[in-house]
C-alpha atoms as a PDB file:
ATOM      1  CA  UNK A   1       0.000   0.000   0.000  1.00  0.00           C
ATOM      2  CA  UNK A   2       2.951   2.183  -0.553  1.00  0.00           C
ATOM      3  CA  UNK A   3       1.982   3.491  -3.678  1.00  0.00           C
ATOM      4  CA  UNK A   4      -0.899   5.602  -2.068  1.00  0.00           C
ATOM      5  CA  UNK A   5       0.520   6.589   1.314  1.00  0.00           C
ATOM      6  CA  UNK A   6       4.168   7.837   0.029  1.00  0.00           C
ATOM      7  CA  UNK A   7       3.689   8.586  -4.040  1.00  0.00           C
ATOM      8  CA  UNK A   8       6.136   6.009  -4.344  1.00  0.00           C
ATOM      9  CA  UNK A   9       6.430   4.416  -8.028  1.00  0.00           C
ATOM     10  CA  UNK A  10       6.946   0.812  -6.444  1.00  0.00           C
ATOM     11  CA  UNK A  11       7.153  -0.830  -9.500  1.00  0.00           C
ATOM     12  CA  UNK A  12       9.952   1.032 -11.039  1.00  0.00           C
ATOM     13  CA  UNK A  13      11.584   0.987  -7.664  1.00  0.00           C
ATOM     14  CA  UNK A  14      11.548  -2.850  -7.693  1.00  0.00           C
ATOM     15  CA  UNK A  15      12.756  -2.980 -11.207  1.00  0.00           C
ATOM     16  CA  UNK A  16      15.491  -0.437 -10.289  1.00  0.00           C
ATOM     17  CA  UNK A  17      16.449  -2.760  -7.491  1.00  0.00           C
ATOM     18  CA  UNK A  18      15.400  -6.456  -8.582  1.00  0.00           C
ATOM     19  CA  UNK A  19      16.108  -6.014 -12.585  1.00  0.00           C
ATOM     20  CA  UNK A  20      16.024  -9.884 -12.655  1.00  0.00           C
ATOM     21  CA  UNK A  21      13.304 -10.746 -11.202  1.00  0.00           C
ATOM     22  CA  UNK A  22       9.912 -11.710 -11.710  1.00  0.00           C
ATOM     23  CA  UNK A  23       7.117  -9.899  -9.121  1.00  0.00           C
ATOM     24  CA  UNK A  24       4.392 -12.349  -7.570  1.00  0.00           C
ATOM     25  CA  UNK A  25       1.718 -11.870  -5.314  1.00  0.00           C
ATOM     26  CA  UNK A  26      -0.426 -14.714  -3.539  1.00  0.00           C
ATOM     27  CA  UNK A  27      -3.776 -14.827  -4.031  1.00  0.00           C
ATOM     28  CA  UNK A  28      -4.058 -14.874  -0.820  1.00  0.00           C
ATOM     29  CA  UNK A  29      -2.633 -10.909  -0.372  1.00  0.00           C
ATOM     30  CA  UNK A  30      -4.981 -10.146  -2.915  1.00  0.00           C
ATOM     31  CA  UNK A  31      -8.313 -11.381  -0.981  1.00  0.00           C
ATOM     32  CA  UNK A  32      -6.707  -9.929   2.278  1.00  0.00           C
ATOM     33  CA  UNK A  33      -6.411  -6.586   0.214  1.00  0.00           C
ATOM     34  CA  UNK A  34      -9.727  -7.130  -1.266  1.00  0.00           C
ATOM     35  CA  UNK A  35     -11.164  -7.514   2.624  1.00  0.00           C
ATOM     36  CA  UNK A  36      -9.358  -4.344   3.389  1.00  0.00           C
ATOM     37  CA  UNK A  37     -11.182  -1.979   1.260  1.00  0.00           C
ATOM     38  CA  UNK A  38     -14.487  -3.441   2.019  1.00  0.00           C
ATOM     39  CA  UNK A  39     -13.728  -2.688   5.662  1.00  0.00           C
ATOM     40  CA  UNK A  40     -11.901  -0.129   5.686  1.00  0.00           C
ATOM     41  CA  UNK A  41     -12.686   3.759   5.285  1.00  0.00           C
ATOM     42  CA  UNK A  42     -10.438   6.693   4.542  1.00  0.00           C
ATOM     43  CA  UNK A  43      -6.882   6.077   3.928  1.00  0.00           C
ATOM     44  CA  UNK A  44      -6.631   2.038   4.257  1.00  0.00           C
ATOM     45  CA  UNK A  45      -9.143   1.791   1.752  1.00  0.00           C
ATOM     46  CA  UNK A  46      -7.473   4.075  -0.923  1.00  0.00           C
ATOM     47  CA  UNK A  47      -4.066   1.849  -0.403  1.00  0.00           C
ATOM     48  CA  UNK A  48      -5.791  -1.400  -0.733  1.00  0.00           C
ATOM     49  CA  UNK A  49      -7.505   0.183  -3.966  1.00  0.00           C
ATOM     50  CA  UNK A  50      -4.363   1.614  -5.360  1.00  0.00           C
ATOM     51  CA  UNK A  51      -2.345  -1.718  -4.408  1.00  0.00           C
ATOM     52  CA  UNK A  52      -5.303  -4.035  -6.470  1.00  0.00           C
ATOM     53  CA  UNK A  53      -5.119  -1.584  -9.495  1.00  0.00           C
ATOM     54  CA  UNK A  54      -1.169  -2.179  -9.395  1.00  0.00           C
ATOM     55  CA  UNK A  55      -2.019  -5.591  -9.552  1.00  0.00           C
ATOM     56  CA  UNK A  56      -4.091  -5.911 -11.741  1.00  0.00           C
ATOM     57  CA  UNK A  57      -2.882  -2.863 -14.395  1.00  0.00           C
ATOM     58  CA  UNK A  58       1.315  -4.168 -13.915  1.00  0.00           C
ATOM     59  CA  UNK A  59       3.606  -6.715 -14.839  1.00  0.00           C
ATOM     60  CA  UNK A  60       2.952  -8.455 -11.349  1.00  0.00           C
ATOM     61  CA  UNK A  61       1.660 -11.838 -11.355  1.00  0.00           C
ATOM     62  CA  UNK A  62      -0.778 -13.496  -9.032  1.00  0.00           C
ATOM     63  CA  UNK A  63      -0.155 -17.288  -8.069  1.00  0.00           C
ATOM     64  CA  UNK A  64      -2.811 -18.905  -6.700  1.00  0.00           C
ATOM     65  CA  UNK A  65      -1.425 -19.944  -3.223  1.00  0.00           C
ATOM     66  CA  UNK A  66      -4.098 -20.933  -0.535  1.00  0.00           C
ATOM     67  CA  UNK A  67      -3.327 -20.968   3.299  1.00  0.00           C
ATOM     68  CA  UNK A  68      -2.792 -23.956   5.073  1.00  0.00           C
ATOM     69  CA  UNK A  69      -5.734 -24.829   7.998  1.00  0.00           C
ATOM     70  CA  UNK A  70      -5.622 -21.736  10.152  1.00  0.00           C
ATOM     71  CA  UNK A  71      -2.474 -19.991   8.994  1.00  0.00           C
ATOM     72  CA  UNK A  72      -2.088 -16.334   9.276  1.00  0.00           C
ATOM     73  CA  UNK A  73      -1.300 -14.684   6.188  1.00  0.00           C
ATOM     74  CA  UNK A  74       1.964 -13.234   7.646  1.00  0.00           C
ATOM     75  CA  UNK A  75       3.291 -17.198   8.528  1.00  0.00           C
ATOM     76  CA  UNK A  76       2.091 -18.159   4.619  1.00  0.00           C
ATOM     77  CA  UNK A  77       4.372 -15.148   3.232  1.00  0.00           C
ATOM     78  CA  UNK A  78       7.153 -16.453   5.345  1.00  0.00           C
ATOM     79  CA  UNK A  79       6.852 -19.959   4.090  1.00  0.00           C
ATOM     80  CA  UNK A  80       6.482 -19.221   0.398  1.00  0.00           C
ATOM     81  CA  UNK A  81       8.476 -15.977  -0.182  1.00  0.00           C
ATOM     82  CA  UNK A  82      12.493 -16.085  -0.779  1.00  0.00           C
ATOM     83  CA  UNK A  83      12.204 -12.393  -0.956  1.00  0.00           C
ATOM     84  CA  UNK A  84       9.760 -10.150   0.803  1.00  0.00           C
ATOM     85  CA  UNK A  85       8.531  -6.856   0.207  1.00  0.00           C
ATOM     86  CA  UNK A  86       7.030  -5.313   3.118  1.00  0.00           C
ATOM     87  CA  UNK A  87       6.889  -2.259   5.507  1.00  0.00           C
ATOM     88  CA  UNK A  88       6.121  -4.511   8.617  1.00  0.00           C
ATOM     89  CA  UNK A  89       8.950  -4.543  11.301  1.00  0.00           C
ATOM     90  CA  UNK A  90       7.563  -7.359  12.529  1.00  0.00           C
ATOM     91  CA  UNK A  91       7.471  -9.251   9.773  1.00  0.00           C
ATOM     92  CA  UNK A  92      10.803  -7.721   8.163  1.00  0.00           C
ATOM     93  CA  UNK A  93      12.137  -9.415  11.347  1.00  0.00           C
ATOM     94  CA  UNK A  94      10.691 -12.731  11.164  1.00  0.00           C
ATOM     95  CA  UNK A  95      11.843 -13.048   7.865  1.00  0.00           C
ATOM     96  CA  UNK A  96      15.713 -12.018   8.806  1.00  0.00           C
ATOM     97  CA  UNK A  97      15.678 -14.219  11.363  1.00  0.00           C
ATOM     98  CA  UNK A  98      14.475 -17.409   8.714  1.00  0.00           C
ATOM     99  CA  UNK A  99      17.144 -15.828   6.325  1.00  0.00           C
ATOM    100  CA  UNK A 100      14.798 -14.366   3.934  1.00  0.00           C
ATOM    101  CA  UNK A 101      15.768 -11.476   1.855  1.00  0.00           C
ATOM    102  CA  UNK A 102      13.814  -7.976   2.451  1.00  0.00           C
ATOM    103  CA  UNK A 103      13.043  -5.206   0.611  1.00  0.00           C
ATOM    104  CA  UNK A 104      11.337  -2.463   2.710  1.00  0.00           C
ATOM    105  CA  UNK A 105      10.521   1.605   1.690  1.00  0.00           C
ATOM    106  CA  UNK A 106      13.217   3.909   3.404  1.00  0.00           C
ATOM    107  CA  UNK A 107      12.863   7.266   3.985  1.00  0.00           C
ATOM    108  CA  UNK A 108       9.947   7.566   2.590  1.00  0.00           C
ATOM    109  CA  UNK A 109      11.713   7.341  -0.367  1.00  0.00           C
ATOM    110  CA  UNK A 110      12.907   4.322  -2.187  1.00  0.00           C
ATOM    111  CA  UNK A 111      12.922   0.758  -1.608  1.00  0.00           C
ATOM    112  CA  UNK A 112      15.963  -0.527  -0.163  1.00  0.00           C
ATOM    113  CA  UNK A 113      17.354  -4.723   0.025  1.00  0.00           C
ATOM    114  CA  UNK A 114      18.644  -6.221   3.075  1.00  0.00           C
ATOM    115  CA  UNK A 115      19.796  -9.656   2.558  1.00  0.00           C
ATOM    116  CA  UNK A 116      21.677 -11.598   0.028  1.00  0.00           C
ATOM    117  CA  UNK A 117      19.597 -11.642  -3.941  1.00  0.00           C
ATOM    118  CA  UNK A 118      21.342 -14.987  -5.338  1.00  0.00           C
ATOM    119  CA  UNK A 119      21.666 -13.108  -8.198  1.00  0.00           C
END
């Protein structure tokens, strides 16, 4: 939900940084963003609009990933990502500590890599 709340071009950001990769989102992030702007009113709902029009208007694909019996979607993103884009310090530290790559906004900025890219 970058996009909306920092005017953040995330997707030329990610190219800039990840030139080589391909961009995926579980299907499960999209229903979770999708439940978000039902919910949601004012700014949450703008970002979770904004993030599905990325999604849908971008060369980002989703993969249909479901989540196992009663997993949270932050414990599915750690067991399916190898590198993970969030703003969450709680999740940018769960996925250090398993090793995973992370690419997080700074500054309010740009997007910046911590972690090796096995490039």
């Amino acid at each position: 939900m970058i996009p909306a709340q920092f005017h953040v071009d995330i997707l030329a950001e990610l190219e800039r940084i990840l030139p080589n990769y391909v961009f995926v989102v579980p299907s499960f992030v999209t229903r979770e963003l999708e439940n978000i702007k039902k919910r949601s009113k004012g700014k949450d709902k703008i970002a979770a609009s904004v993030a599905l029009k990325l999604i849908d208007s971008s060369t980002i694909n989703v993969i249909d990933v479901d989540l196992k019996n009663k997993e949270r979607v932050d414990d599915a993103l750690l067991r399916i990502s190898k590198v993970l884009c969030t703003n969450d310090r709680g999740l940018q530290k769960r996925a250090r500590n398993k090793g995973l790559t992370v690419v997080y906004l700074r500054q309010k900025k740009y997007l910046a890599v911590e972690g090796y890219l096995g490039l």
